[in-house]
N, C-alpha and C. Protein backbone atom coordinates (compact mmCIF):
# COMPACT_ATOMS: atom_id res chain seq x y z
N UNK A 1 118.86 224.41 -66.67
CA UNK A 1 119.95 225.28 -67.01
C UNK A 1 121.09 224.49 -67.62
N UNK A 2 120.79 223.53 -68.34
CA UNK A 2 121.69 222.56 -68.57
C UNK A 2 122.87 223.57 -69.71
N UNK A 3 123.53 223.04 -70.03
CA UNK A 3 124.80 223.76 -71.10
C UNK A 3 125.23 224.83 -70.82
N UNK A 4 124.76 225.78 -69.64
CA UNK A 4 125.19 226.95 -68.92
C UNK A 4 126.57 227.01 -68.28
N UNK A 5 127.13 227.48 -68.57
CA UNK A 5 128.45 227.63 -67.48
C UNK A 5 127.97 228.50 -66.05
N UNK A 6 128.63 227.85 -65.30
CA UNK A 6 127.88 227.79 -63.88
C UNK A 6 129.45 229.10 -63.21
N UNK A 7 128.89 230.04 -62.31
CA UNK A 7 129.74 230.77 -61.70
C UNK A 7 130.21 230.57 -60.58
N UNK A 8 130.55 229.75 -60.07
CA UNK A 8 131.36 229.39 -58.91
C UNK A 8 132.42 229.43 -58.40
N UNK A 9 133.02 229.73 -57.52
CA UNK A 9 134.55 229.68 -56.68
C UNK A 9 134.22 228.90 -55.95
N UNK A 10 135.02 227.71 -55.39
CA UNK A 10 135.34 227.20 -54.28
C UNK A 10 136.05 227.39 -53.52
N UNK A 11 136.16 226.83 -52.07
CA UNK A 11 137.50 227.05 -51.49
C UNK A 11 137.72 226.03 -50.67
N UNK A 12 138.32 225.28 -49.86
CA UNK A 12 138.60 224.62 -48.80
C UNK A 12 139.22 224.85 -47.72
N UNK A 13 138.34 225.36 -46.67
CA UNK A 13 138.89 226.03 -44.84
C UNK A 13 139.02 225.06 -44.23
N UNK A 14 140.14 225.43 -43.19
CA UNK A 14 140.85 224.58 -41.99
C UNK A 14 139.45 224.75 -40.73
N UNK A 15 138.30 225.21 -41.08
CA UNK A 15 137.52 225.61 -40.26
C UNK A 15 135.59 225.91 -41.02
N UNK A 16 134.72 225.24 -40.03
CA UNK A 16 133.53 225.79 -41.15
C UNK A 16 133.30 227.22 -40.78
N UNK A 17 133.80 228.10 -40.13
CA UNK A 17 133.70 229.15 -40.14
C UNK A 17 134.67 230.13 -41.27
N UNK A 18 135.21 229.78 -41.99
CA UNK A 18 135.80 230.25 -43.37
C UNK A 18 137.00 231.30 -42.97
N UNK A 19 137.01 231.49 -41.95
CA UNK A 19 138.26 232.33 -41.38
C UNK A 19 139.84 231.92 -42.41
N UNK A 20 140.09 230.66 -42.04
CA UNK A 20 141.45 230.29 -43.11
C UNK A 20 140.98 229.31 -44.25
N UNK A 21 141.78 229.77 -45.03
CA UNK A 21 141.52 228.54 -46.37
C UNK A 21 142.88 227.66 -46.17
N UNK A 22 142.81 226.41 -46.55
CA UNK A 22 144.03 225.79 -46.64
C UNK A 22 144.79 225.98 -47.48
N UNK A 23 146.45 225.77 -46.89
CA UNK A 23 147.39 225.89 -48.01
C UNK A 23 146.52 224.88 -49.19
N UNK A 24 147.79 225.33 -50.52
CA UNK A 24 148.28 224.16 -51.51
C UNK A 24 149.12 224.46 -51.97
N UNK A 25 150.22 223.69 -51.75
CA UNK A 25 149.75 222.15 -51.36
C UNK A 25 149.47 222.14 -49.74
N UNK A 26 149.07 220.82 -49.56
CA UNK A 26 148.40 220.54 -48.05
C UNK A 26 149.30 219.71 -48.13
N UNK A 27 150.16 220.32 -46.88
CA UNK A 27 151.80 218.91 -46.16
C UNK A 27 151.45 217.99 -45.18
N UNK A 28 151.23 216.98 -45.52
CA UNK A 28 150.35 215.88 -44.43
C UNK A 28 151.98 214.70 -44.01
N UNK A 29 152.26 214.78 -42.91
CA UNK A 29 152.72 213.58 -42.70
C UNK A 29 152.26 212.11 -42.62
N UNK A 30 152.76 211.22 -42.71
CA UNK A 30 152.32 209.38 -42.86
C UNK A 30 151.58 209.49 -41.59
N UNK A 31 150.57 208.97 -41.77
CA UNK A 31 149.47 208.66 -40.44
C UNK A 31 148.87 209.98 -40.58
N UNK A 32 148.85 211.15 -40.71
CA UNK A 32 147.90 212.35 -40.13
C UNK A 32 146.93 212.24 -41.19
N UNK A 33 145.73 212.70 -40.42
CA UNK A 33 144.51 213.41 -41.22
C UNK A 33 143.87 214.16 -40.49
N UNK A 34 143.70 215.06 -41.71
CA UNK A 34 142.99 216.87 -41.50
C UNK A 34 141.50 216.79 -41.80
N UNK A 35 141.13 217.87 -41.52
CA UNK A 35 139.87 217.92 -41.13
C UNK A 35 139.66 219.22 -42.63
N UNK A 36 139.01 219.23 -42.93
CA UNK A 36 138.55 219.99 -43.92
C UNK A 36 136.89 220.72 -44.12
N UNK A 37 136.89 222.23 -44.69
CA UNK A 37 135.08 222.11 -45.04
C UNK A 37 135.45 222.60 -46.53
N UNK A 38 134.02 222.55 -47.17
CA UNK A 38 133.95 223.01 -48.37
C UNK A 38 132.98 224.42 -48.23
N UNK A 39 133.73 225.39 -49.00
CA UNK A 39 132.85 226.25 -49.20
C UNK A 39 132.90 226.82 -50.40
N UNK A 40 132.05 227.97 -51.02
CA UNK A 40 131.61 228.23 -52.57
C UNK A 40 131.26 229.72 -52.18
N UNK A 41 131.34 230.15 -53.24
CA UNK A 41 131.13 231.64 -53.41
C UNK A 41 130.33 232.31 -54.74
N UNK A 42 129.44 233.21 -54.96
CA UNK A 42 129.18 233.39 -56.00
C UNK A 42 128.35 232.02 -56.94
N UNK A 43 127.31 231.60 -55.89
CA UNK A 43 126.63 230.70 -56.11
C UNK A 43 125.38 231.14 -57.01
N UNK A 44 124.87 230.75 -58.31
CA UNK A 44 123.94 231.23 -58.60
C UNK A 44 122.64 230.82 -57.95
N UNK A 45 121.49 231.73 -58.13
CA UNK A 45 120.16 231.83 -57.33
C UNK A 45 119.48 230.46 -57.91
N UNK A 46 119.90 230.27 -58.95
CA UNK A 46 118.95 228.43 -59.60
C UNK A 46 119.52 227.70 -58.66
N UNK A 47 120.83 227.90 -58.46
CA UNK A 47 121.21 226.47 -57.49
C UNK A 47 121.19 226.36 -55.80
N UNK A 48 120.68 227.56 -55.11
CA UNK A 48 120.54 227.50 -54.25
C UNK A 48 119.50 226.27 -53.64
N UNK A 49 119.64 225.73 -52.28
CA UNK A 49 119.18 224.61 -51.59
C UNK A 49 118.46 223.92 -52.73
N UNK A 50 119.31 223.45 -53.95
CA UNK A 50 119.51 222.04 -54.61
C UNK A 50 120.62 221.29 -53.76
N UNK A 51 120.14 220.02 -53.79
CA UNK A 51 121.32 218.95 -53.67
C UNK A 51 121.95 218.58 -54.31
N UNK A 52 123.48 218.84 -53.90
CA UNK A 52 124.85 219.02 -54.72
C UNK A 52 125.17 217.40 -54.40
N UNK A 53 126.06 216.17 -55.28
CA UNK A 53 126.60 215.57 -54.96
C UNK A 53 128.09 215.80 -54.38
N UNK A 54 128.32 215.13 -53.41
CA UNK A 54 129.73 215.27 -53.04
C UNK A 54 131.22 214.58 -54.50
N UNK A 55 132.08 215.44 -54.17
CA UNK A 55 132.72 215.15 -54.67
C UNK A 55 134.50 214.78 -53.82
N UNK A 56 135.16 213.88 -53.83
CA UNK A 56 136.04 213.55 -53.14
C UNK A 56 137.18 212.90 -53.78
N UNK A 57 137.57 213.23 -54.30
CA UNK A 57 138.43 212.23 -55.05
C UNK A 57 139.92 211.67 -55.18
N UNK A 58 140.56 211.37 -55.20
CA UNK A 58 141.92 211.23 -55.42
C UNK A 58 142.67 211.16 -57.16
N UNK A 59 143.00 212.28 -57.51
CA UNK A 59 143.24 211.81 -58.83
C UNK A 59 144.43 211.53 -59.84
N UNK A 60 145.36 211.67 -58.58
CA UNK A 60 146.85 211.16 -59.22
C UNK A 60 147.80 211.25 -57.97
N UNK A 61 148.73 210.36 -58.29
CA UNK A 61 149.90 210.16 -57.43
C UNK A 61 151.29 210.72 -58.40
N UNK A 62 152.49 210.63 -57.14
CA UNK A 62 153.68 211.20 -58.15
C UNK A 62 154.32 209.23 -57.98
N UNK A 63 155.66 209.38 -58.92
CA UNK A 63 155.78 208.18 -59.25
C UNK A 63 156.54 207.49 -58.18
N UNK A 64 155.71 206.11 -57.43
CA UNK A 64 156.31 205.67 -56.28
C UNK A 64 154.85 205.46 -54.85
N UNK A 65 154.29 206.32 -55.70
CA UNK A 65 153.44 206.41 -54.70
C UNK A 65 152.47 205.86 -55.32
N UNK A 66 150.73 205.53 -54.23
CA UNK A 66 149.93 205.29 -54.71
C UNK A 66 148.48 206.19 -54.53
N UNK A 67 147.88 205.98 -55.65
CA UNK A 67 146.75 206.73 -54.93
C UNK A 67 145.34 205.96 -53.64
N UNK A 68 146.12 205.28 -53.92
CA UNK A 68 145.19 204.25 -52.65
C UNK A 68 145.63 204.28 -51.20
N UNK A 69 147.23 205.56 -51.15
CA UNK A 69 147.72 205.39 -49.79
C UNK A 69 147.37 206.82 -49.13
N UNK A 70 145.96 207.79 -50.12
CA UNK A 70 144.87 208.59 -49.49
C UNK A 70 143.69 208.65 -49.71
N UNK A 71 143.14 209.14 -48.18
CA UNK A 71 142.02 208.73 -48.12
C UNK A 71 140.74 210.42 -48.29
N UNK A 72 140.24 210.34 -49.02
CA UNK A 72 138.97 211.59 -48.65
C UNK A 72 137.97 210.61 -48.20
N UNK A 73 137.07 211.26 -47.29
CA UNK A 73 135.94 211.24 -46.55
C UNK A 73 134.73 211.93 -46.52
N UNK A 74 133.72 212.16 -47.21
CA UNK A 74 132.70 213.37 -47.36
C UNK A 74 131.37 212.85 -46.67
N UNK A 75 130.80 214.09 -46.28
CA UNK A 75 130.25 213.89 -45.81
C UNK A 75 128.38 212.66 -46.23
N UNK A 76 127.75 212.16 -45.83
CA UNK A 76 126.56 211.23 -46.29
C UNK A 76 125.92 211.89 -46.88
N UNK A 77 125.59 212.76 -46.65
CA UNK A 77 123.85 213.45 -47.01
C UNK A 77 124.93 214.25 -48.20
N UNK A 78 123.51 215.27 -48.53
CA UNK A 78 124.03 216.18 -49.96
C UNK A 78 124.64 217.56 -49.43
N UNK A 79 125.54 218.33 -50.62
CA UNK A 79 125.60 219.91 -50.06
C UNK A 79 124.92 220.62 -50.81
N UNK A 80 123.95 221.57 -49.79
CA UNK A 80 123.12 221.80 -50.36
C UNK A 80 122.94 223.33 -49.80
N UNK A 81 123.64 224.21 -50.53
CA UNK A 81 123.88 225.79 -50.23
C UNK A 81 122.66 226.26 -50.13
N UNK A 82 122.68 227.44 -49.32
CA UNK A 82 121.57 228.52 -49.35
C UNK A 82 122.22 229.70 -49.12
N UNK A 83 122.73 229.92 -49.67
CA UNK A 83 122.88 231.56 -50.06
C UNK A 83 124.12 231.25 -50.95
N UNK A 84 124.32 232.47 -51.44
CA UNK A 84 125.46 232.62 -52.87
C UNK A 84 127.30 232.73 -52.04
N UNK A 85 127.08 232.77 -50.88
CA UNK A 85 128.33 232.50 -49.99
C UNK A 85 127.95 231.26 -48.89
N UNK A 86 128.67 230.16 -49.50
CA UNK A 86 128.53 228.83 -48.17
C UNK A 86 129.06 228.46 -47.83
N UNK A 87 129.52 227.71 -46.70
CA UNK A 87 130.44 226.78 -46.05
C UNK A 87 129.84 226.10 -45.16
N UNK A 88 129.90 224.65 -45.92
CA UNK A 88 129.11 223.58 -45.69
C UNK A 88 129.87 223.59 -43.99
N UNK A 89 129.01 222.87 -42.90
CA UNK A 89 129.17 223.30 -41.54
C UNK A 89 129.62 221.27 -41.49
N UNK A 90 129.45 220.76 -42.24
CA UNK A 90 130.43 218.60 -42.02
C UNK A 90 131.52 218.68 -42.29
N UNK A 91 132.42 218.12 -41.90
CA UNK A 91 133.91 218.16 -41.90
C UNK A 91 134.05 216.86 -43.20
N UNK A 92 135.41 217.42 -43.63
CA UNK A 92 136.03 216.26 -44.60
C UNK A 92 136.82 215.56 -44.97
N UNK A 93 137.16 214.77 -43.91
CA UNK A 93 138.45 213.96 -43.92
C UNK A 93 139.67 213.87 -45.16
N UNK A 94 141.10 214.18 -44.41
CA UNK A 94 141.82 213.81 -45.41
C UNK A 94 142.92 212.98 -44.93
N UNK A 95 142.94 211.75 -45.24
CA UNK A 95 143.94 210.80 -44.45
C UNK A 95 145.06 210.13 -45.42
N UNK A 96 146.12 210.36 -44.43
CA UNK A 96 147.40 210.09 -45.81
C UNK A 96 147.88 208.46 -44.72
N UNK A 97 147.91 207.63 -45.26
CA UNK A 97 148.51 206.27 -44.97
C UNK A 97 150.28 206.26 -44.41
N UNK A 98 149.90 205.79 -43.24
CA UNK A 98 151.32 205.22 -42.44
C UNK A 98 152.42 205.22 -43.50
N UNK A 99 152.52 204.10 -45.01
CA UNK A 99 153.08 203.61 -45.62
C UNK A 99 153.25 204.49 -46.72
N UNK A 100 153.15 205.66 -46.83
CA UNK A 100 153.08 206.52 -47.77
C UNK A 100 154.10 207.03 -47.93
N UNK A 101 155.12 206.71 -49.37
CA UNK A 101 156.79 207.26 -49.15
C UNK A 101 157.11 208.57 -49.22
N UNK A 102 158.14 208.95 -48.64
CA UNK A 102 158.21 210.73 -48.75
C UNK A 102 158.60 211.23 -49.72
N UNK A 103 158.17 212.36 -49.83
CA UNK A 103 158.21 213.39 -51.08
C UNK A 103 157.07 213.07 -51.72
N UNK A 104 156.47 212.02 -51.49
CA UNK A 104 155.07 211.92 -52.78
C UNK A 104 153.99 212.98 -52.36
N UNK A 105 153.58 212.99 -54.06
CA UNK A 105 152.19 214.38 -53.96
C UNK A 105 151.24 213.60 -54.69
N UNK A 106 150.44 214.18 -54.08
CA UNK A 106 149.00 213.32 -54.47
C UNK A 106 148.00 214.43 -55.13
N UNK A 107 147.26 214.55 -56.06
CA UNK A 107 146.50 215.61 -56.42
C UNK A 107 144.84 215.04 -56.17
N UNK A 108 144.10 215.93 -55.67
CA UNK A 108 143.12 215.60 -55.18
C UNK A 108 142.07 216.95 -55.66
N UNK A 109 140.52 216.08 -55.90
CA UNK A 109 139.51 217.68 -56.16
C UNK A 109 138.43 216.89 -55.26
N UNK A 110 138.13 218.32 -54.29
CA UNK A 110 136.98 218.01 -53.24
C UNK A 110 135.91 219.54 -54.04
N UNK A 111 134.78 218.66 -53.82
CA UNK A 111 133.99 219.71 -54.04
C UNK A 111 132.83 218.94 -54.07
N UNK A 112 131.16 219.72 -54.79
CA UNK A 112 130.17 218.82 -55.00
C UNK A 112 129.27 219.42 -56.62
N UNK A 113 128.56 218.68 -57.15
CA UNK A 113 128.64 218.59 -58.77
C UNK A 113 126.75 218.45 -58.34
N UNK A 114 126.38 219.48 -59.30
CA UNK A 114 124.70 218.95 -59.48
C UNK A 114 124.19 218.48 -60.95
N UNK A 115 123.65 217.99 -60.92
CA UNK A 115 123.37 217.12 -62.50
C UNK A 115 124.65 216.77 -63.10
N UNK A 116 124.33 217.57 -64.06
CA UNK A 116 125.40 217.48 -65.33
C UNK A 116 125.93 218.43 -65.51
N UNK A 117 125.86 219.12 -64.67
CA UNK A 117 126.68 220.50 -64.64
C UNK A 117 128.04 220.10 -63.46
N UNK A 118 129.22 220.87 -64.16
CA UNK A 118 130.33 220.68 -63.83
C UNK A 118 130.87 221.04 -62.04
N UNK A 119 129.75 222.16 -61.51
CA UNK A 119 129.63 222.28 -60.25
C UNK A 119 130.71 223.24 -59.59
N UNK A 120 131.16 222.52 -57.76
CA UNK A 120 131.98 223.51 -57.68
C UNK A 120 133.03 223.17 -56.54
N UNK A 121 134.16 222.85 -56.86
CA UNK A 121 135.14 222.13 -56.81
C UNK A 121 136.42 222.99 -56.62
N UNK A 122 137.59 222.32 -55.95
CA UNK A 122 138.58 222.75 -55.79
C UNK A 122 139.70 221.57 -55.97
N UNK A 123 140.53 221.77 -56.85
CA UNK A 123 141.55 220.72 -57.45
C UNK A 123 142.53 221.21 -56.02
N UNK A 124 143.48 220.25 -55.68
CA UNK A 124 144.55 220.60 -54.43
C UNK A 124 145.83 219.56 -54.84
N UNK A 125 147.11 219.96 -54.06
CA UNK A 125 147.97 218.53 -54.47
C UNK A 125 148.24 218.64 -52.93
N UNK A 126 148.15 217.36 -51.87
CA UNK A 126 148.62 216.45 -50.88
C UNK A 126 149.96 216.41 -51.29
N UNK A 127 151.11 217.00 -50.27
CA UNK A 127 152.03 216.33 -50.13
C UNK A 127 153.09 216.09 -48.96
N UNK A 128 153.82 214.95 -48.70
CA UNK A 128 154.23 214.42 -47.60
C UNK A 128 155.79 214.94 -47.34
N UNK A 129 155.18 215.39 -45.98
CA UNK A 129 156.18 216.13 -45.14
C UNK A 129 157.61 215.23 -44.79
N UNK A 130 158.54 215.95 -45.88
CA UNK A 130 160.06 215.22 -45.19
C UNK A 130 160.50 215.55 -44.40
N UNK A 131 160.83 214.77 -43.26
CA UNK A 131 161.23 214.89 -41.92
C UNK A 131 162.12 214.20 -41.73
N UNK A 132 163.66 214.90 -42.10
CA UNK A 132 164.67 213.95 -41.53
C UNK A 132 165.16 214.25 -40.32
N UNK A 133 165.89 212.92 -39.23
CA UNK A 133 165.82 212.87 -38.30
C UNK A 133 167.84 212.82 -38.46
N UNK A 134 168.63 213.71 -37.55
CA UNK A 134 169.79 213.58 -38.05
C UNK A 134 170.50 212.04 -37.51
N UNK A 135 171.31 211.32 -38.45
CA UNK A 135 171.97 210.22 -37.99
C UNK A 135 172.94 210.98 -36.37
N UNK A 136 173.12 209.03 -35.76
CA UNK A 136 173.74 208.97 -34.58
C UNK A 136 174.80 209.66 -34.58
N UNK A 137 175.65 209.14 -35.86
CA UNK A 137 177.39 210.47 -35.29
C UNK A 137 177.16 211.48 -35.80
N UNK A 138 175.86 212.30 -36.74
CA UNK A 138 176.27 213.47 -36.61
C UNK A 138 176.15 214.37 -35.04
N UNK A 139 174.96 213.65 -34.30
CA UNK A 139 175.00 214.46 -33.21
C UNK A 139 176.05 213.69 -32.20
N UNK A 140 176.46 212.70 -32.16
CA UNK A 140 177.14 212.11 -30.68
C UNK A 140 178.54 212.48 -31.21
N UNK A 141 178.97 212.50 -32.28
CA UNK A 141 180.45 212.72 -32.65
C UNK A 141 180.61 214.80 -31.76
N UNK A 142 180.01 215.16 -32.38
CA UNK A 142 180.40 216.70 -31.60
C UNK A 142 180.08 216.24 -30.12
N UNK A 143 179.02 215.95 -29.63
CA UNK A 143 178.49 216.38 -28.10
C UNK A 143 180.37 215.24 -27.64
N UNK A 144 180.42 213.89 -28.09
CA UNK A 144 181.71 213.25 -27.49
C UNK A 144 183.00 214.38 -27.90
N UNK A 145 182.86 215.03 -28.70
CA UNK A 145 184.20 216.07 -28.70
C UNK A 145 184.34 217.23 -27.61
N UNK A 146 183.02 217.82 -27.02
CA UNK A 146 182.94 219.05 -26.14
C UNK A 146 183.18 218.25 -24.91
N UNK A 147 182.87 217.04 -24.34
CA UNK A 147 183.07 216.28 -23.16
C UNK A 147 184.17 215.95 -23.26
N UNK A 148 185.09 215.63 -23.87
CA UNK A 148 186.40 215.24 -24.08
C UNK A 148 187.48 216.78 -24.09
N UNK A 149 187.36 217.48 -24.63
CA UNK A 149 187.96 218.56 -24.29
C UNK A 149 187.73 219.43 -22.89
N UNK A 150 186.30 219.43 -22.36
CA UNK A 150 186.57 219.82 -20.98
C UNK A 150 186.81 218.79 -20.34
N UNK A 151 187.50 217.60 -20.14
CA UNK A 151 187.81 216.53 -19.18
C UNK A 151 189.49 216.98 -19.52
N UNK A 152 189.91 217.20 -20.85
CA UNK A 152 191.38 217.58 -21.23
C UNK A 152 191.42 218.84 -20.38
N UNK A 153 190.60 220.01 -20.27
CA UNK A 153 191.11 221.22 -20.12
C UNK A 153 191.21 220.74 -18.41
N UNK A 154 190.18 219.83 -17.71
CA UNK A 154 189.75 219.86 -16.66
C UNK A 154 191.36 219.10 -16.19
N UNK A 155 191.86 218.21 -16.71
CA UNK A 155 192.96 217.47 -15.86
C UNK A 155 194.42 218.61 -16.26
N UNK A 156 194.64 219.44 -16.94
CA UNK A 156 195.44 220.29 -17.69
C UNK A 156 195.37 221.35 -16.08
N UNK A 157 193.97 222.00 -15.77
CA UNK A 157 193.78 222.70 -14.68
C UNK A 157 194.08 221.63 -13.08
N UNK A 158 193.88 220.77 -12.99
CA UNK A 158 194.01 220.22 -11.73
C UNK A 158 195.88 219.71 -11.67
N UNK A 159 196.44 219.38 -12.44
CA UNK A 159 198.07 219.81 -12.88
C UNK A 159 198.86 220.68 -12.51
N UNK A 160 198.33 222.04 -12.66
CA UNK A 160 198.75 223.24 -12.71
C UNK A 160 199.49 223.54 -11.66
């Protein structure tokens, strides 16, 4: 079936039971990795239980970042659908590096490719969760102002 355009949807679930698909973008903080499946829809009947190569890739960073500071993981063996709705039942690692600066997005396509045919894939962009933590005087400057005024109101009342 070579030169055919192939009918496929992909998708990528938080689950191999296909219940949720993942956001995109996917907000990963430094150190976390998710668990991922692949699934396809509207698979044609030629390609059923052929072996699909995996596909995993990382294929761009934003500027600052690298693409070497994520990781995909797929599974060993092949995916290899049987029926025209699948979700491969191996999980697929997605690991974002300790050292990975914030705000960066990473664009990534997981999926799996048979021959020379273009296959069936899902492009995604990774990106890292900013989490600011508030500086020391914004919180100790108020909490030292409410302790200081009831110690004022408190010696103002014992006066009286």
């Amino acid at each position: 079936m070579a030169g055919s355009a192939m009918a496929f949807s992909a998708q990528i679930y938080t689950s191999p039971s296909g219940e949720h698909a993942i956001d995109n973008p996917i907000n990963m903080t430094a150190g976390e990795t998710k668990t991922v499946y692949l699934g396809g829809t509207q698979i044609e009947s030629d390609f059923l239980n052929k072996d699909f190569t995996w596909i995993g890739d990382v294929t761009g960073a934003t500027s600052g970042a690298s693409t070497g500071q994520l990781t995909i993981t797929v599974p060993d063996s092949s995916f290899k659908p049987d029926s025209s709705s699948y979700i491969d039942p191996r999980p697929i690692t997605i690991h974002l590096d300790g050292d990975a600066p914030e705000g960066a997005s990473y664009s990534i396509r997981i999926g799996a490719s048979f021959g020379s045919e273009e296959g069936l894939y899902q492009d995604s962009v990774v990106s890292r969760i900013v989490r600011s933590v508030p500086e020391f005087p914004t919180i100790a400057l108020p909490l030292a102002a409410v302790i200081g005024l009831v110690f004022i109101f408190g010696c103002k009342k014992e006066g009286m």
